[in-house]
Each structure stands twice: as structure tokens, then as C-alpha cells.
Protein backbone atom coordinates (compact mmCIF):
# COMPACT_ATOMS: atom_id res chain seq x y z
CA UNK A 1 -17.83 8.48 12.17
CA UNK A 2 -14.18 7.85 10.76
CA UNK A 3 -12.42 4.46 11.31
CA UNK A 4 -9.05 4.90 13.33
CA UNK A 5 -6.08 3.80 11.44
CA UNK A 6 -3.82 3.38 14.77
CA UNK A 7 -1.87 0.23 14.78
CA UNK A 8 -0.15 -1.11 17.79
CA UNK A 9 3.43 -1.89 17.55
CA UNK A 10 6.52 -2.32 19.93
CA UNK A 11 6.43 1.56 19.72
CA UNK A 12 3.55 2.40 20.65
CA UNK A 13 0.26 3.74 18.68
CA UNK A 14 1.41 4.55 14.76
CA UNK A 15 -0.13 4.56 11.85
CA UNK A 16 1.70 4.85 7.97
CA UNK A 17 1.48 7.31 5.24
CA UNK A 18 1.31 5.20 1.57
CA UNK A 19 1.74 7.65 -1.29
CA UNK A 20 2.24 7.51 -5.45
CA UNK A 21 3.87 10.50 -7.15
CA UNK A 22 4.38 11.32 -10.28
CA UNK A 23 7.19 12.33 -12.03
CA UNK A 24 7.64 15.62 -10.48
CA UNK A 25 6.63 14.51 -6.92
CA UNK A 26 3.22 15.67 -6.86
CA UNK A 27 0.85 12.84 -4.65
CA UNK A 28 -1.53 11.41 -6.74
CA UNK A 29 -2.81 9.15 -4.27
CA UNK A 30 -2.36 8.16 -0.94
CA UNK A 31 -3.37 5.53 1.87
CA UNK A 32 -3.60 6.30 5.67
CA UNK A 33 -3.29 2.86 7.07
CA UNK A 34 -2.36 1.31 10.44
CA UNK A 35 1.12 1.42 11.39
CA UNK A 36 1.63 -2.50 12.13
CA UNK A 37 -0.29 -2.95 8.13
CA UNK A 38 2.10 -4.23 5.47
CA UNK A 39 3.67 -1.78 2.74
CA UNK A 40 2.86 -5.22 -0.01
CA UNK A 41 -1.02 -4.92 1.27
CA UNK A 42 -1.03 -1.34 0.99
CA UNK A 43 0.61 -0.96 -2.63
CA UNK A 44 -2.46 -3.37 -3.03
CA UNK A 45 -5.04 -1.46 -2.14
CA UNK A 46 -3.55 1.47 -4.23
CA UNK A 47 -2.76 -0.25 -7.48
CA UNK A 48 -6.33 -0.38 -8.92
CA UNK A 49 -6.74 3.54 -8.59
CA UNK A 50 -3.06 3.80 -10.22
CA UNK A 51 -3.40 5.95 -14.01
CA UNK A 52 -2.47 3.84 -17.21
CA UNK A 53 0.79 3.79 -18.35
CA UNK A 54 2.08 6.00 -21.70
């Protein structure tokens, strides 16, 4: 079983789409979190996964 990432708001039920592109605006990786979750805790959770830099 999946966990729901459904976060309760004013607006209801949402949930957020965290993404990193590269250059050319391809995704290279992204985060379905819970709408009400911070966008500091996600770039968190991505950062580790992030490619080195040239």
C-alpha cells in the first residue's frame, strides 16, 4: 500500500508537486508531498539526491 500525500488546508484536500530541472527543463527529480508541507522541508528532502556540480 502507498502512503497518501493529501494535506489539509483552508482549501480543502491538496497535495504539492516539488521538482529539479536541468538546464533545458527536463525533471530530474521530483517530490509528491502534502499540500500544507513546507517548500524549505521539501528542497530538503531533495538535495541529497541532487547531481554534483561542474
Amino acid at each position: 500500500m502507498f502512503p497518501r500525500r493529501f494535506g489539509r488546508t483552508k482549501g480543502g484536500l491538496n497535495s504539492k508537486l516539488h521538482a529539479v530541472c536541468d538546464g533545458q527543463g527536463r525533471p530530474m527529480l521530483i517530490l509528491l508531498s502534502e499540500g500544507k508541507m513546507s517548500d524549505y522541508k521539501g528542497a530538503t528532502l531533495m538535495i541529497d539526491g541532487l547531481p554534483g556540480a561542474k
